[in-house]
C-alpha atoms as a PDB file:
ATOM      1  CA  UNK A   1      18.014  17.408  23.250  1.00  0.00           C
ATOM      2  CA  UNK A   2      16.583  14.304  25.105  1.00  0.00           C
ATOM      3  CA  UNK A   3      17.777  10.675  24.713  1.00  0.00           C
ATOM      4  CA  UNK A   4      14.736  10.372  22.520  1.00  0.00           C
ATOM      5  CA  UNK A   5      15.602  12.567  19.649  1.00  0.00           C
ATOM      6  CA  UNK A   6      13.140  15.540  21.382  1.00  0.00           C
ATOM      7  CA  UNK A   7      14.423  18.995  21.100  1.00  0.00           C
ATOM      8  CA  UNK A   8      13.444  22.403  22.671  1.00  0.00           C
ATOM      9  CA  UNK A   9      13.722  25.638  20.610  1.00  0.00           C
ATOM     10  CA  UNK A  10      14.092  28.743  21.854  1.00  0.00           C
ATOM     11  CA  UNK A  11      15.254  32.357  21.416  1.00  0.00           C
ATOM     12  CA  UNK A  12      15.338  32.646  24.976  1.00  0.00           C
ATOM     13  CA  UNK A  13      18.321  34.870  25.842  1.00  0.00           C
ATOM     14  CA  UNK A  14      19.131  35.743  22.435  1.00  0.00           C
ATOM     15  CA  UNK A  15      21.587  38.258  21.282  1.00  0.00           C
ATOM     16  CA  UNK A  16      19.571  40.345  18.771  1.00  0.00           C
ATOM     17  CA  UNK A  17      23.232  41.315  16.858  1.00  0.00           C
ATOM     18  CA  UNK A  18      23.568  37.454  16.467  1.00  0.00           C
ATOM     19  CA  UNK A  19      21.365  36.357  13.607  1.00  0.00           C
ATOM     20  CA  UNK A  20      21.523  33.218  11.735  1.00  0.00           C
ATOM     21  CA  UNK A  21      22.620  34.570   8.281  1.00  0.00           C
ATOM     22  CA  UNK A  22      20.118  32.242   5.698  1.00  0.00           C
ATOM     23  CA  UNK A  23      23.311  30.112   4.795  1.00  0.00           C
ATOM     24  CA  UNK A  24      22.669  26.028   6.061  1.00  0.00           C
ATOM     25  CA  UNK A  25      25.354  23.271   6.305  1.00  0.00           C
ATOM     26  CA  UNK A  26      24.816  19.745   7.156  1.00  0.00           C
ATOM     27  CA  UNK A  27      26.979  17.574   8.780  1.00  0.00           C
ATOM     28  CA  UNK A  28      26.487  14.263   8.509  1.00  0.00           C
ATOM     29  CA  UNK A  29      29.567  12.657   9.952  1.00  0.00           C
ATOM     30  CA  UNK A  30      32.087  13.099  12.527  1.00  0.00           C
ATOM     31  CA  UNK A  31      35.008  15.245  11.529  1.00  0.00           C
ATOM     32  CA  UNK A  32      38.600  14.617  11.963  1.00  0.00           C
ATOM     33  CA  UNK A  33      39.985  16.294  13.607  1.00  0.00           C
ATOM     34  CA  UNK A  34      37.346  17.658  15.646  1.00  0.00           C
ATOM     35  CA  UNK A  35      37.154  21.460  15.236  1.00  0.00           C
ATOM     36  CA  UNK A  36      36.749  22.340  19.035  1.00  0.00           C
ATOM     37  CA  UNK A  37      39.694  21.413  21.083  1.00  0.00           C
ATOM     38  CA  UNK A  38      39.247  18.596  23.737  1.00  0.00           C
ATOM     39  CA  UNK A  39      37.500  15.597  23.645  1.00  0.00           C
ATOM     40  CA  UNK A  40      33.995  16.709  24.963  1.00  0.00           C
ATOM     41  CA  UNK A  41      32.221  13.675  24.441  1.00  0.00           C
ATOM     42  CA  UNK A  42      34.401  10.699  25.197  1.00  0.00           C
ATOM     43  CA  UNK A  43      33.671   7.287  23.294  1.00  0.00           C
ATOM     44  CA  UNK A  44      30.934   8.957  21.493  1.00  0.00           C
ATOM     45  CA  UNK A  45      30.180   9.709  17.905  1.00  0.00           C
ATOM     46  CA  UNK A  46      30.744  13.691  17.491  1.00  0.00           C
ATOM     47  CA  UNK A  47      29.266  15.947  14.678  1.00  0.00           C
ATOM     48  CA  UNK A  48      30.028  19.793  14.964  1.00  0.00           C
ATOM     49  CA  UNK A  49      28.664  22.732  13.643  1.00  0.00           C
ATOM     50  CA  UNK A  50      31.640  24.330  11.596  1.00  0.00           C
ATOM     51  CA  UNK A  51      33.213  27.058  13.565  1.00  0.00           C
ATOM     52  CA  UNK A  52      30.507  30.480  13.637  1.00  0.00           C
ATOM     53  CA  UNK A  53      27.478  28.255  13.477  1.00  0.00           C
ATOM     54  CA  UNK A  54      25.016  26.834  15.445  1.00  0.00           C
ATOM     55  CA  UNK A  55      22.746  24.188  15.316  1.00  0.00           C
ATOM     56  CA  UNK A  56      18.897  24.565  13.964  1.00  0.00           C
ATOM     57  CA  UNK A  57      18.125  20.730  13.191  1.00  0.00           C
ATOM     58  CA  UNK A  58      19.065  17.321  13.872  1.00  0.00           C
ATOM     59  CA  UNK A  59      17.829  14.285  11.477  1.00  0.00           C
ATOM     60  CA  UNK A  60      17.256  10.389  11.729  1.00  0.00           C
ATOM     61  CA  UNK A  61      18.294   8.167   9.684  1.00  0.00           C
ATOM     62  CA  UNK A  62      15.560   5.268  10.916  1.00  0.00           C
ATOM     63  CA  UNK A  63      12.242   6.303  12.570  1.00  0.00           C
ATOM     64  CA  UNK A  64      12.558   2.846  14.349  1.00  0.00           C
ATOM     65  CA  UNK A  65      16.125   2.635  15.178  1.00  0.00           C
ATOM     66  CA  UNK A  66      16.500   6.428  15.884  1.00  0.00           C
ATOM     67  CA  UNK A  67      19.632   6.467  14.621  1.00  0.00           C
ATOM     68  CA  UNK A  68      21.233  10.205  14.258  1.00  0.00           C
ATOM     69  CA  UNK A  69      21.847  10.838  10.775  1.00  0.00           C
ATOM     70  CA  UNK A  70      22.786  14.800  10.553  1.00  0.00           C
ATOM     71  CA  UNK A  71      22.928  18.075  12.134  1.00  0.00           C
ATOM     72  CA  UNK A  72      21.648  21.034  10.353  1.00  0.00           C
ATOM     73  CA  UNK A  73      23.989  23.946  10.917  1.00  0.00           C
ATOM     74  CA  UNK A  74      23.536  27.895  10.124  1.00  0.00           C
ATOM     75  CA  UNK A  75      26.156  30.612   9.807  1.00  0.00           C
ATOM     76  CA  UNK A  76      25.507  33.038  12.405  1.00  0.00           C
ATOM     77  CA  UNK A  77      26.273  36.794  11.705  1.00  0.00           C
ATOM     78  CA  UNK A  78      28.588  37.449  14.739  1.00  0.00           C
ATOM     79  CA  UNK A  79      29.993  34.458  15.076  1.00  0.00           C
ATOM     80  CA  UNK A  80      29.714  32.204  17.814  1.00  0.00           C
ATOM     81  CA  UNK A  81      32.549  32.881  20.802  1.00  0.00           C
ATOM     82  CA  UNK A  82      34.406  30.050  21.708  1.00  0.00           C
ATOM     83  CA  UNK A  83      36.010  30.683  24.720  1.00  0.00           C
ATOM     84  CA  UNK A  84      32.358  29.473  26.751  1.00  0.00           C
ATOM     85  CA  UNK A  85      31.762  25.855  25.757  1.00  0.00           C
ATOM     86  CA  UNK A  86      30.324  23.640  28.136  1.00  0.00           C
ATOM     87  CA  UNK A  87      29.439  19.434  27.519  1.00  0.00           C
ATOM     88  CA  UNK A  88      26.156  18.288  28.976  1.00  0.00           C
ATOM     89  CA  UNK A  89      26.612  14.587  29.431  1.00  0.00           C
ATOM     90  CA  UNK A  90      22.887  13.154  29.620  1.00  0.00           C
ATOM     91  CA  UNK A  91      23.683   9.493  28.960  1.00  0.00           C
ATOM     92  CA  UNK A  92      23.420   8.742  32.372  1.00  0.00           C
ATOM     93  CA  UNK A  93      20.637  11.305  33.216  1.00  0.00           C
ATOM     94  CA  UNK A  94      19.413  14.519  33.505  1.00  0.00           C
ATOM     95  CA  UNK A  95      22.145  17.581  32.404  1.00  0.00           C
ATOM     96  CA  UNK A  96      20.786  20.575  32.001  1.00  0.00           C
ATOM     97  CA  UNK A  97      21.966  24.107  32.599  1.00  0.00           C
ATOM     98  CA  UNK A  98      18.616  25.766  32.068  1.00  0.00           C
ATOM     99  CA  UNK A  99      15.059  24.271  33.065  1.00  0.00           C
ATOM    100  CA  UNK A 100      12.887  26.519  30.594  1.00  0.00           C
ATOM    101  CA  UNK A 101      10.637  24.746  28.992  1.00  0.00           C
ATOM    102  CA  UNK A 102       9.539  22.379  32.269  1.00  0.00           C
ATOM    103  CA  UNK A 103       9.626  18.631  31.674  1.00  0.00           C
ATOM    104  CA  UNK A 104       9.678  18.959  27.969  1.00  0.00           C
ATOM    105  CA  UNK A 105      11.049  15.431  27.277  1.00  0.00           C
ATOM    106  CA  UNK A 106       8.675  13.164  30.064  1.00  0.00           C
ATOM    107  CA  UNK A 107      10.801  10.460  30.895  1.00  0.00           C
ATOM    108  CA  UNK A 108      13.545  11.180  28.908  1.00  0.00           C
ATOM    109  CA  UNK A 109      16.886  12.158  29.873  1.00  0.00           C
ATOM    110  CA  UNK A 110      17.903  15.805  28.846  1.00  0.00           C
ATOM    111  CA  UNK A 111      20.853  17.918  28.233  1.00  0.00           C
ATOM    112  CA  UNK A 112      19.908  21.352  27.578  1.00  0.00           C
ATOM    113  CA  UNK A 113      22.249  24.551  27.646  1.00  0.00           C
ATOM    114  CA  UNK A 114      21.651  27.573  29.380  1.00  0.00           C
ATOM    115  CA  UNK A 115      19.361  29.906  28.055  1.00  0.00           C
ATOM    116  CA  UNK A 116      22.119  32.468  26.387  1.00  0.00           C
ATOM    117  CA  UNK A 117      23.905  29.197  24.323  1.00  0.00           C
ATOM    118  CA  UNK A 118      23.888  27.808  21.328  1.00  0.00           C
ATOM    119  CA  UNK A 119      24.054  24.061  20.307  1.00  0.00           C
ATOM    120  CA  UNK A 120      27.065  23.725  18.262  1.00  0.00           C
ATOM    121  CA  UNK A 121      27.739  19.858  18.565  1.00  0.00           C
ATOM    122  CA  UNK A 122      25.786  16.731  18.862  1.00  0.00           C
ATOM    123  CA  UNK A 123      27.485  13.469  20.338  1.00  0.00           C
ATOM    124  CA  UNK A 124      25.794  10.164  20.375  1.00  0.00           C
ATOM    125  CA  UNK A 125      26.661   6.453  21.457  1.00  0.00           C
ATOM    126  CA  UNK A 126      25.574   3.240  19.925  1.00  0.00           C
ATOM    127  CA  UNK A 127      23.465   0.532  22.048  1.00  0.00           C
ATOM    128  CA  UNK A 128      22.805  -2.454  20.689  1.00  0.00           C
ATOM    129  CA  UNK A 129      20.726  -1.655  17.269  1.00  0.00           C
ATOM    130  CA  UNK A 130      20.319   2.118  18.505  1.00  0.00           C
ATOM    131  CA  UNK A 131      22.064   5.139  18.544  1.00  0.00           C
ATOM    132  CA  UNK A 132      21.497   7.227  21.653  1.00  0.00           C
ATOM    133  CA  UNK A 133      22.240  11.047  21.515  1.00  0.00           C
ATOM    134  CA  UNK A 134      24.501  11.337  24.469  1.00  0.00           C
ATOM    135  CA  UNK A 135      25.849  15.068  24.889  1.00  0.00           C
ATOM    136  CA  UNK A 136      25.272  18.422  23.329  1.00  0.00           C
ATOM    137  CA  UNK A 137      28.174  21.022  23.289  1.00  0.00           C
ATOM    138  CA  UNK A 138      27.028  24.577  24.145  1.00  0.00           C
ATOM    139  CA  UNK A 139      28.554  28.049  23.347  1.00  0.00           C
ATOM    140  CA  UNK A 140      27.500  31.224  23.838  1.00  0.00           C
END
């Protein structure tokens, strides 16, 4: 995810036993209390995938603004391990654990997980009238 709302899809790395099962969730607010431990995005909004999902959309609430309104989450049939998350901070630049997918985001600041994760949370800060997205938290 870049700092302009771009995102890369891939199946790169994939685990063909780990399917997404059909069954969506959306999450469009922060939950309390978070469901994975830690605080992996400090002084930042959080929304997470519930626990055995992943993340297969993100939505805006303002074209203008970009302001992150939702995550689209999907039930994944093995379940997503949680004993591999990693934060990618990009609200200062560049975080990203894999560089498939070359410059995807020109100018933008990235954080993208390593080829074998999922997304399973979204963090973003507010700037002045904007929301920025801020960190992604991977799992594979």
């Amino acid at each position: 995810m870049s700092a302009s709302f771009s995102i890369l899809c891939t199946n790169a790395g994939a685990v063909p036993a780990q399917q997404g099962t059909g069954s969506y969730q959306t999450v469009t607010q922060e939950v309390s209390p978070l469901r994975y431990p830690g605080d992996w995005a400090h002084q930042s909004i959080k929304f997470e995938c519930p626990v055995g999902s992943y993340a297969v959309g993100i939505s805006t609430a303002n074209p203008f603004g970009l302001e992150l309104a939702g995550l689209l989450c999907e039930q994944n049939t093995g379940g997503i391990p949680l004993n591999n998350r990693s934060a990618k901070n990009f609200w200062g630049g560049d975080q990203r654990a894999s560089f498939s997918g070359g410059d995807w985001s020109v100018s933008q600041y990235k954080g993208q997980c390593a080829d074998n994760q999922y997304i399973i949370g979204v963090a973003h800060r507010r700037s002045g009238l904007a929301d920025h997205p801020s960190v992604v938290l991977c799992s594979n």
